[in-house]
Protein backbone atom coordinates (compact mmCIF):
# COMPACT_ATOMS: atom_id res chain seq x y z
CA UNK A 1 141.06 95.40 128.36
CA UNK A 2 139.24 91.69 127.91
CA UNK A 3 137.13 90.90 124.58
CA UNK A 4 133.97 91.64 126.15
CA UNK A 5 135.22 95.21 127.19
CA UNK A 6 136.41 95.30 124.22
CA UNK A 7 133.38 94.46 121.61
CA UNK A 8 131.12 96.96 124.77
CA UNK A 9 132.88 99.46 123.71
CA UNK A 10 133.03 98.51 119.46
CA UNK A 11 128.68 98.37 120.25
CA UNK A 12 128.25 101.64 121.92
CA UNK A 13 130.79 103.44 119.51
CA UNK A 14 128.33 101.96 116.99
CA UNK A 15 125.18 103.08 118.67
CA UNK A 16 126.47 106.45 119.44
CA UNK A 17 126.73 106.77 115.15
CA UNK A 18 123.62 105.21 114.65
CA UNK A 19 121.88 107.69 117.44
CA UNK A 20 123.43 110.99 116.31
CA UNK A 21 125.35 110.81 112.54
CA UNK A 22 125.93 114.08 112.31
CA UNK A 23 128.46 114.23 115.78
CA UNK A 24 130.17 110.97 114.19
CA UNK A 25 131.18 112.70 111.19
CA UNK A 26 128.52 110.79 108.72
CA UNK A 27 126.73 113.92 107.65
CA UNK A 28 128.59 115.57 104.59
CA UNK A 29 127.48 117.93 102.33
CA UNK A 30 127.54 116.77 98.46
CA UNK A 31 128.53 120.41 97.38
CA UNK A 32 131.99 120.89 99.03
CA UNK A 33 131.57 125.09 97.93
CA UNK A 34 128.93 125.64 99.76
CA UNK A 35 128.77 128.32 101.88
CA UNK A 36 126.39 129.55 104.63
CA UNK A 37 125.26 133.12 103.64
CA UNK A 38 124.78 135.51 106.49
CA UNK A 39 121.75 136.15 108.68
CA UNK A 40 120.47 138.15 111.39
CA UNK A 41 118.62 137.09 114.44
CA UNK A 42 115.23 137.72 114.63
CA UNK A 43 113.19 139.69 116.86
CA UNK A 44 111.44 137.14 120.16
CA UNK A 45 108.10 136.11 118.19
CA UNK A 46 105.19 137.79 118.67
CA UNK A 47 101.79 135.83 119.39
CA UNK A 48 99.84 137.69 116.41
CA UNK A 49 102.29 135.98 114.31
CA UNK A 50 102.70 132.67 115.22
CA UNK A 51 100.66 129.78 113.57
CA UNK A 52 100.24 126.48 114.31
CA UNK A 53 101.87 123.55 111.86
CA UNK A 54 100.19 120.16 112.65
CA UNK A 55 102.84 117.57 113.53
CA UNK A 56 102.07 114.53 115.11
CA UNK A 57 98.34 113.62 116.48
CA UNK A 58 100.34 111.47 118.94
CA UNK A 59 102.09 114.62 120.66
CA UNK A 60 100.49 116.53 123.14
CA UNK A 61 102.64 119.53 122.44
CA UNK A 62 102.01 122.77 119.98
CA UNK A 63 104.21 123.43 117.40
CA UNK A 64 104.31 127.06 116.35
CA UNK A 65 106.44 128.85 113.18
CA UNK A 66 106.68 132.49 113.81
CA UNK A 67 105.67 134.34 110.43
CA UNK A 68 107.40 137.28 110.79
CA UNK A 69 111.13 135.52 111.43
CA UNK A 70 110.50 132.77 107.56
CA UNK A 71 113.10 133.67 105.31
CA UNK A 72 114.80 131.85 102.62
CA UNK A 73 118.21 132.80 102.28
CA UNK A 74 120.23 133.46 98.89
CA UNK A 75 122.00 130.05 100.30
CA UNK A 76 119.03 127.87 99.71
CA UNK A 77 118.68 128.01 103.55
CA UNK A 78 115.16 128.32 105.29
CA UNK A 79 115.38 129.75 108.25
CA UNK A 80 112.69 130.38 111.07
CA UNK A 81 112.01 130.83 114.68
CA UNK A 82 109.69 128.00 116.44
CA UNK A 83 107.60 127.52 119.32
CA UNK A 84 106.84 124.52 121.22
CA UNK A 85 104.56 124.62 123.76
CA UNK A 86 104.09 121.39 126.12
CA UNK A 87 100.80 120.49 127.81
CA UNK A 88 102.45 121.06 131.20
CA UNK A 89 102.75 124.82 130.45
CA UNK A 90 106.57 124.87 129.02
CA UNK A 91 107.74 126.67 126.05
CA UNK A 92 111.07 126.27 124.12
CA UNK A 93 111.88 128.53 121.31
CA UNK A 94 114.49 128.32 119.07
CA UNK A 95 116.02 129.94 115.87
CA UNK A 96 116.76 127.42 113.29
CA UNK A 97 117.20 126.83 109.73
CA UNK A 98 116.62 124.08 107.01
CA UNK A 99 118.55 123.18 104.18
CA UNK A 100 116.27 120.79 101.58
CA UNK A 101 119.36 120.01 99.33
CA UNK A 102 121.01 117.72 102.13
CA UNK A 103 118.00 117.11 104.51
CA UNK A 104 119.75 118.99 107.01
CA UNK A 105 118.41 121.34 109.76
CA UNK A 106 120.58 123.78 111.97
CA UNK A 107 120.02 125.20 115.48
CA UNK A 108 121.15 129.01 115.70
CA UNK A 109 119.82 130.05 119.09
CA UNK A 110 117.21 129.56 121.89
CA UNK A 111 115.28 131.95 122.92
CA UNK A 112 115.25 133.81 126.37
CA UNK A 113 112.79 135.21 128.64
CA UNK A 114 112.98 139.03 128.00
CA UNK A 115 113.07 138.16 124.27
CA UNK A 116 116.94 137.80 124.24
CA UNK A 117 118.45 135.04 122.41
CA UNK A 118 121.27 132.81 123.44
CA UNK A 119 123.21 131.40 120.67
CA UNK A 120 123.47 127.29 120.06
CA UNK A 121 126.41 125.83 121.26
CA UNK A 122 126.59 122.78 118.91
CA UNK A 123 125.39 124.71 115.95
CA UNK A 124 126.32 121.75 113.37
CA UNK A 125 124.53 120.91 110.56
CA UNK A 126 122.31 117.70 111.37
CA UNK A 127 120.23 115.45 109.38
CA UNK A 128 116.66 115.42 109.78
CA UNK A 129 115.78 111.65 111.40
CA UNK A 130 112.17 111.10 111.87
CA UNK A 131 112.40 111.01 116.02
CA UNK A 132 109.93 112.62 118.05
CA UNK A 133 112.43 115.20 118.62
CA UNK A 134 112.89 115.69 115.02
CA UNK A 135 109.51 115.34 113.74
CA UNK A 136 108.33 118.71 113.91
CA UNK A 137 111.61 119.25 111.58
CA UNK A 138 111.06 116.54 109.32
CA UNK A 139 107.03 118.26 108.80
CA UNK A 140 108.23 121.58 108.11
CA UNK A 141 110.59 119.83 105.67
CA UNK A 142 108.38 117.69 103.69
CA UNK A 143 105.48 118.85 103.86
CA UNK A 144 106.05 122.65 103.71
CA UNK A 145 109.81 123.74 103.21
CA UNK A 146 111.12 121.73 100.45
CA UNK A 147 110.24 120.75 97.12
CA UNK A 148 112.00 117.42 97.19
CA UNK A 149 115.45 118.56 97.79
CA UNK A 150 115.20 121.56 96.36
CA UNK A 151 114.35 124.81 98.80
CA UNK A 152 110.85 126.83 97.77
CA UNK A 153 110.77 129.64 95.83
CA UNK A 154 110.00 132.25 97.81
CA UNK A 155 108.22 133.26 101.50
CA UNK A 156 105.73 133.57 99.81
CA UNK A 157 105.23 130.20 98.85
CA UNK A 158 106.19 128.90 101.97
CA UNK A 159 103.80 130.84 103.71
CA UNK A 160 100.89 130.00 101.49
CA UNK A 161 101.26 126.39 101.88
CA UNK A 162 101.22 127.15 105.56
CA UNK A 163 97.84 129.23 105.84
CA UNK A 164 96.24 127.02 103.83
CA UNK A 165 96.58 124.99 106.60
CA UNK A 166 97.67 121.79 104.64
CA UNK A 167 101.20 120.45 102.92
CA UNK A 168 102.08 120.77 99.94
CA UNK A 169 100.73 118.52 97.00
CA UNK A 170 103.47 115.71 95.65
């Protein structure tokens, strides 16, 4: 292998860590005890229950939490099932989760026609970057979700801040 092969190769190792931390082993988690408490998957949302979170004015899709499926966990972990809908008709659900304490978010499953769910196949923890794929993450995070980096009390609260229809003060 010549130098320039060799320094291609040094950049795009570097680019693929700067793209995705989490697959090149930078995201660790500061309490080495931690443990994921179980979970259940939810039932497919329901239309009644979904509401709306504003994300991005630039995007043309709709961003949807399912009510019914917000829980947060014994483990500090928010979890919740949400809906994307694209102006082109598409819709992607998915079961995730959100832990404040490391900025991390989790994928469990995606959703199926029928209301079956398929589970993730990289199910990794992953930090929340402010991307456009990301950013409806990085909203439920900040603005609803997480005190800081500390989880919410309750559903309840979680729930308020969402019907209100605006984040949470800082």
């Amino acid at each position: 292998m010549n130098q320039l092969q060799r320094n291609l190769c040094g950049g795009l190792a570097a680019l693929a860590c700067f793209l995705n931390p989490a697959q090149a082993g930078l995201f660790t988690d500061p309490d080495p005890n931690w443990k994921e408490g179980d979970f259940a998957l939810p039932p497919a949302p329901r239309e009644t229950a979904l509401r709306e979170i504003p994300v991005d004015d630039a995007s043309r899709n709709r961003f949807l939490l399912d009510e019914r499926s917000l829980t947060v966990g014994g483990d500090a972990v928010v979890r919740y099932v949400l809906v994307v809908r694209t102006a082109g008709g598409a819709e992607n659900v998915t079961f995730e989760g959100i832990r404040c304490e490391v900025g991390g978010w989790r994928m469990y499953a995606t959703g199926r026609p029928g209301g079956e769910w398929a589970l993730a196949r990289d199910a990794a923890w992953q930090p929340i970057i402010e991307t456009a794929y990301n950013r409806p993450r990085a909203a439920l995070a900040k603005d609803y979700f997480c005190d800081g980096m500390v989880p919410p009390r309750d559903r309840e609260e979680v729930l308020r801040r969402l019907r209100d229809g605006r984040p949470q003060t800082k």
